[in-house]
N, C-alpha and C. Protein backbone atom coordinates (compact mmCIF):
# COMPACT_ATOMS: atom_id res chain seq x y z
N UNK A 1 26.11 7.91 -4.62
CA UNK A 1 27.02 8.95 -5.03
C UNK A 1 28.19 9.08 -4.06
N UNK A 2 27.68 8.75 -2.95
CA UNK A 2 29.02 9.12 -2.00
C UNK A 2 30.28 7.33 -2.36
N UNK A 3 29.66 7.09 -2.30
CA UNK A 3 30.32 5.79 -2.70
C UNK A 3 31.57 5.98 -3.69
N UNK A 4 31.02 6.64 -4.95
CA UNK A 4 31.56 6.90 -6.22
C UNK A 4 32.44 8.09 -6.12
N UNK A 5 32.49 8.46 -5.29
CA UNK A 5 32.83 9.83 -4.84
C UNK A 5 33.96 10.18 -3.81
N UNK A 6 34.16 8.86 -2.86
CA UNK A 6 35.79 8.61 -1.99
C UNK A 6 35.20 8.88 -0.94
N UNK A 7 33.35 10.20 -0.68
CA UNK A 7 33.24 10.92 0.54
C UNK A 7 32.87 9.56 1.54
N UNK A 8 32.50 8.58 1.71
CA UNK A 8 32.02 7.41 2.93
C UNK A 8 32.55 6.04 2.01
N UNK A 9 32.44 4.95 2.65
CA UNK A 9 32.97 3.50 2.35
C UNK A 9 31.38 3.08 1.71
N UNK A 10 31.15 2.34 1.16
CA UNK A 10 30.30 1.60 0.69
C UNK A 10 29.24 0.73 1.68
N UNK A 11 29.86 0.40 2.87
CA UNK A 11 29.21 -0.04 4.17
C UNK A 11 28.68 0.32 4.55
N UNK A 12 29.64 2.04 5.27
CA UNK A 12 28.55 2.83 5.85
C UNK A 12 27.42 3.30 5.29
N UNK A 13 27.37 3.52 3.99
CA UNK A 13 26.06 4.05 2.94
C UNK A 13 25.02 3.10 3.48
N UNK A 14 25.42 1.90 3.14
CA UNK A 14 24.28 0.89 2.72
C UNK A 14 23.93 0.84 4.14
N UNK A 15 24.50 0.79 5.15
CA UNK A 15 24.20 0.51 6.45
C UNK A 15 22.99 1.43 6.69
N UNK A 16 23.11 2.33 6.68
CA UNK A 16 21.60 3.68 6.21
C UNK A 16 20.65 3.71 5.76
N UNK A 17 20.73 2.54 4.95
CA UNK A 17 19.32 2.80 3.50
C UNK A 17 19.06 1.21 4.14
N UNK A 18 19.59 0.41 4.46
CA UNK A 18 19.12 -1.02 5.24
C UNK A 18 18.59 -1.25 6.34
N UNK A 19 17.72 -0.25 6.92
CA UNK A 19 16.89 -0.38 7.98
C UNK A 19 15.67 -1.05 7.89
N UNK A 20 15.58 -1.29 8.97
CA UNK A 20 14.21 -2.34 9.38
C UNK A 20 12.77 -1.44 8.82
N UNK A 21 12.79 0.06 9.37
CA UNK A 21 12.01 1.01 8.82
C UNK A 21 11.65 0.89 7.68
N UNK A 22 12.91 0.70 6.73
CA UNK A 22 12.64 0.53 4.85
C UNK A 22 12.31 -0.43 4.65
N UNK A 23 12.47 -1.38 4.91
CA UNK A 23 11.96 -2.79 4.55
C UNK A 23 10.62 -2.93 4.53
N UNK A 24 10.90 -2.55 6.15
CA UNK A 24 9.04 -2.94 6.29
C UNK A 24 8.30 -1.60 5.03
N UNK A 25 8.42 -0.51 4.77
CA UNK A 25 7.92 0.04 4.21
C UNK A 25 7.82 -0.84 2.50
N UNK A 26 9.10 -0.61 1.96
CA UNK A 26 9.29 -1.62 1.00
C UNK A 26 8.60 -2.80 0.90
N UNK A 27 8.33 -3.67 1.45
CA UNK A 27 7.58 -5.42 1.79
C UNK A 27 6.46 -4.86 1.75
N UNK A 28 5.40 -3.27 2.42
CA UNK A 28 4.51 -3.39 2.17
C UNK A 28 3.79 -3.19 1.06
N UNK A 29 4.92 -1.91 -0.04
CA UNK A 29 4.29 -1.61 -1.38
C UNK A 29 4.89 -3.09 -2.23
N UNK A 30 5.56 -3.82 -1.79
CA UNK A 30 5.74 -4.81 -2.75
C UNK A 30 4.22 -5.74 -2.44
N UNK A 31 3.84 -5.81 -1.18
CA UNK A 31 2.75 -7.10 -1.07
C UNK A 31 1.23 -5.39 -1.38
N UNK A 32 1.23 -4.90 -1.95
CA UNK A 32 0.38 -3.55 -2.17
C UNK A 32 0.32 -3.91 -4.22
N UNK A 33 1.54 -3.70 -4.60
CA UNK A 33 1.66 -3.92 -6.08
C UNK A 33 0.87 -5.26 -6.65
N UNK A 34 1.71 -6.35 -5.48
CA UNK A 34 0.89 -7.66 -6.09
C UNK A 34 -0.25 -8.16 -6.15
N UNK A 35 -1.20 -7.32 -5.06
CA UNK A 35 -2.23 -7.47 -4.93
C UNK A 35 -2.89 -6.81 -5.97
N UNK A 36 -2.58 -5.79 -6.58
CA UNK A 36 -2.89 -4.64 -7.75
C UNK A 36 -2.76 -6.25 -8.81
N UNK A 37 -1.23 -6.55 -9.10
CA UNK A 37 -1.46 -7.33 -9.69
C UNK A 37 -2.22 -8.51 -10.24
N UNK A 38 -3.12 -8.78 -9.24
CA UNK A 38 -3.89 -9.86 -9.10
C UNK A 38 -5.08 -9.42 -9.12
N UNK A 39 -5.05 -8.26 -9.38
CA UNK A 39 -6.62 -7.50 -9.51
C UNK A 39 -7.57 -7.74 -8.37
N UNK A 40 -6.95 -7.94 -6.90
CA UNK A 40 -7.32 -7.75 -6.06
C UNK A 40 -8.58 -6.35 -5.54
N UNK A 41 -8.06 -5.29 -6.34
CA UNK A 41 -8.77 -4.37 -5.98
C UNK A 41 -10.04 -4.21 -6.56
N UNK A 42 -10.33 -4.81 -7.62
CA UNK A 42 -10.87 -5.28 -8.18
C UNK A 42 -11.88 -5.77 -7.56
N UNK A 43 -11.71 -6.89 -6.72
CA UNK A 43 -12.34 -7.99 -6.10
C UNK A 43 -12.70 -7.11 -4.68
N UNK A 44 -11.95 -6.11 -3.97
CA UNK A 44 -12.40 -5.51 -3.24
C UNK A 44 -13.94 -4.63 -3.27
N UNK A 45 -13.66 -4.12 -4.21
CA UNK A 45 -14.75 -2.98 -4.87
C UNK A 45 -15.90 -3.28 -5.45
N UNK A 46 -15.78 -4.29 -5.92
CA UNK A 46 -17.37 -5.52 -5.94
C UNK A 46 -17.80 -5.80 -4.61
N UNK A 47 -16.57 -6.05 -4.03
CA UNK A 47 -17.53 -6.66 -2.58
C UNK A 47 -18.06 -5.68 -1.60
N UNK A 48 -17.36 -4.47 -2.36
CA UNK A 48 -18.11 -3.84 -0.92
C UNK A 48 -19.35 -2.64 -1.93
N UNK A 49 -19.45 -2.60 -2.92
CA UNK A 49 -20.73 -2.36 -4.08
C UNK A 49 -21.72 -3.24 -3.21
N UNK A 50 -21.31 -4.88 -2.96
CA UNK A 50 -22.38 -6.01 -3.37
C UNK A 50 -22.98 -6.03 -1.50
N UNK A 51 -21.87 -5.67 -0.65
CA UNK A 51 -21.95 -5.44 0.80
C UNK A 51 -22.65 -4.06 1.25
N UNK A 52 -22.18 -3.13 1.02
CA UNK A 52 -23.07 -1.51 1.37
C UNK A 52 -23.51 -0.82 0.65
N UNK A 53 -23.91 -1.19 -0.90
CA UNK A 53 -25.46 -0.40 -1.58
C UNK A 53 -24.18 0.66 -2.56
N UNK A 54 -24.50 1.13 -3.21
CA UNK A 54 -24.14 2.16 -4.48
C UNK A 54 -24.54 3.74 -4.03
N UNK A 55 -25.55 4.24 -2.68
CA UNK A 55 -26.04 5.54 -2.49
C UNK A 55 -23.94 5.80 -2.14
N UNK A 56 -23.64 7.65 -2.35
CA UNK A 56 -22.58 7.58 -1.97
C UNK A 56 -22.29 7.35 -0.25
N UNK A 57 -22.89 7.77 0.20
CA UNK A 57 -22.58 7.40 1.58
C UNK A 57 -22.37 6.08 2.33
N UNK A 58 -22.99 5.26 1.62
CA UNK A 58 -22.72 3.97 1.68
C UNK A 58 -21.48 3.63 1.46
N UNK A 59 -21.31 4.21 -0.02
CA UNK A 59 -19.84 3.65 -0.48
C UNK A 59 -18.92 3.97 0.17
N UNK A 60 -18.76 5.30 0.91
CA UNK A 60 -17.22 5.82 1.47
C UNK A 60 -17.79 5.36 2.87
N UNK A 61 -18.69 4.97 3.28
CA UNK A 61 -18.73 3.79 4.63
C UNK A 61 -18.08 2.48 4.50
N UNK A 62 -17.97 1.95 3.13
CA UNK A 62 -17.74 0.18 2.80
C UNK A 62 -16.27 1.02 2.42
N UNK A 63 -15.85 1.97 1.57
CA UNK A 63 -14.52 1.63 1.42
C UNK A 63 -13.65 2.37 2.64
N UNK A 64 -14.06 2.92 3.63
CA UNK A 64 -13.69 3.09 5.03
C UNK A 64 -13.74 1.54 5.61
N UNK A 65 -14.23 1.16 5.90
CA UNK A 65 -14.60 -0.38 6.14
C UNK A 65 -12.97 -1.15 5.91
N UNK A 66 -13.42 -1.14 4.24
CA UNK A 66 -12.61 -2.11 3.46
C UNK A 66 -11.08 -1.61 4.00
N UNK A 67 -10.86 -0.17 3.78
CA UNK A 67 -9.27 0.51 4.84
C UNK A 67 -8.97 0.27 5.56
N UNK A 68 -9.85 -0.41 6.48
CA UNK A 68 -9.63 -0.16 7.81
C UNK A 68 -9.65 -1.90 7.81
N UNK A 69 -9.71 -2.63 7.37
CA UNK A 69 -9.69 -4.12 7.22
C UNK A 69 -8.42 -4.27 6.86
N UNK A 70 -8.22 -3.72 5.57
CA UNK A 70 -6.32 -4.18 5.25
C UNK A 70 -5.99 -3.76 5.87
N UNK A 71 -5.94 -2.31 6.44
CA UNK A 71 -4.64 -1.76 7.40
C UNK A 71 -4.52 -2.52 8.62
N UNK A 72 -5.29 -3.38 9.39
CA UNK A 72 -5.02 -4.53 10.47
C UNK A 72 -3.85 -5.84 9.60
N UNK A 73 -3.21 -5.72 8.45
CA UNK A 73 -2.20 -6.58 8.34
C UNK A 73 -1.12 -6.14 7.76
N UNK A 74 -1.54 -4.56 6.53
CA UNK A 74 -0.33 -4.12 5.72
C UNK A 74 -0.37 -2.73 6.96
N UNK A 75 0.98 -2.08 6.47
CA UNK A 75 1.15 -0.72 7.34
C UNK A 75 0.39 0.35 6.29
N UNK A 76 0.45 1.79 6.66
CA UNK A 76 -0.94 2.59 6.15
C UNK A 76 -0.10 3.67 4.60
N UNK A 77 1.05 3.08 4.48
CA UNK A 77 1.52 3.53 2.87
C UNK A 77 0.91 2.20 1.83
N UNK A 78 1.03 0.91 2.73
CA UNK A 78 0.68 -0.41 1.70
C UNK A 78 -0.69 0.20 1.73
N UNK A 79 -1.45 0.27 2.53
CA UNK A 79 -2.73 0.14 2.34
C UNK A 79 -3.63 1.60 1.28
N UNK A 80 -2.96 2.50 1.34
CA UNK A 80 -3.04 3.74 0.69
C UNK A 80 -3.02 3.24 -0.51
N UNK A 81 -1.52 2.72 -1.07
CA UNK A 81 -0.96 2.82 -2.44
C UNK A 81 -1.98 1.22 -2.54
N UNK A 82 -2.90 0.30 -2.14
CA UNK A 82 -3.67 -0.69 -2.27
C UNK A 82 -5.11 -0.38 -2.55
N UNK A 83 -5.17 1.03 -1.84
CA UNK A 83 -6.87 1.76 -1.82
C UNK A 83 -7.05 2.53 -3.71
N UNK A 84 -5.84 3.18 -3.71
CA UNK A 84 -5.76 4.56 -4.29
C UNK A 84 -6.47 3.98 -5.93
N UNK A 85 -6.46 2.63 -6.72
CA UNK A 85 -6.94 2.13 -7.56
C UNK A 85 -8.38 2.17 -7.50
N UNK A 86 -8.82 1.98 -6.48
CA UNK A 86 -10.31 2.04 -6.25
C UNK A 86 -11.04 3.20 -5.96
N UNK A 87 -10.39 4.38 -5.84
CA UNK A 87 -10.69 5.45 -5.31
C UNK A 87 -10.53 6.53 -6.83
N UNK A 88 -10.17 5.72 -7.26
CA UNK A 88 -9.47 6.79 -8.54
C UNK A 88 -10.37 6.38 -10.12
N UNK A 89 -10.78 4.98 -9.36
CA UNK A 89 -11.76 4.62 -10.55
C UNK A 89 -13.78 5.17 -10.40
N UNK A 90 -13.64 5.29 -8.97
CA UNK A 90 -15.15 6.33 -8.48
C UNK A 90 -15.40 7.32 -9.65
């Protein structure tokens, strides 16, 4: 809007919204989606059924587990918006 608008140059805008901060946030819900895509979560949630038992305590031990496994490579919005399929299907 400011762009369209005369109030800043088109540079300075974008110079703002092009941080390293966004990206990395961005790169992680993009590698978060594709994994959705691939029915990754899917494949998570069997394994940890087939790894720590069906009682509930088990389960929110394996999918604590399983959180705490992705979040050592995606940052903790990828890994949220990567969990939240499996958590929503309980």
């Amino acid at each position: 809007m400011l762009p369209l608008m005369g109030v800043l140059p088109a540079e300075h805008v974008c110079q703002q919204y092009f941080k390293d901060n966004n990206f990395l946030f961005f790169g992680g819900l993009v590698v978060a989606a594709s994994l959705e895509a691939v029915h990754m979560h899917q494949r998570i949630a069997l394994r940890v059924l087939l790894l720590f038992g069906t009682r509930p305590h088990q389960l929110l031990f394996g999918f604590m587990v399983g959180t705490a496994f992705l979040s050592m490579w995606m940052n903790n919005t990828a890994t949220t918006a990567m969990m939240m399929p499996i958590a929503e299907a309980g």
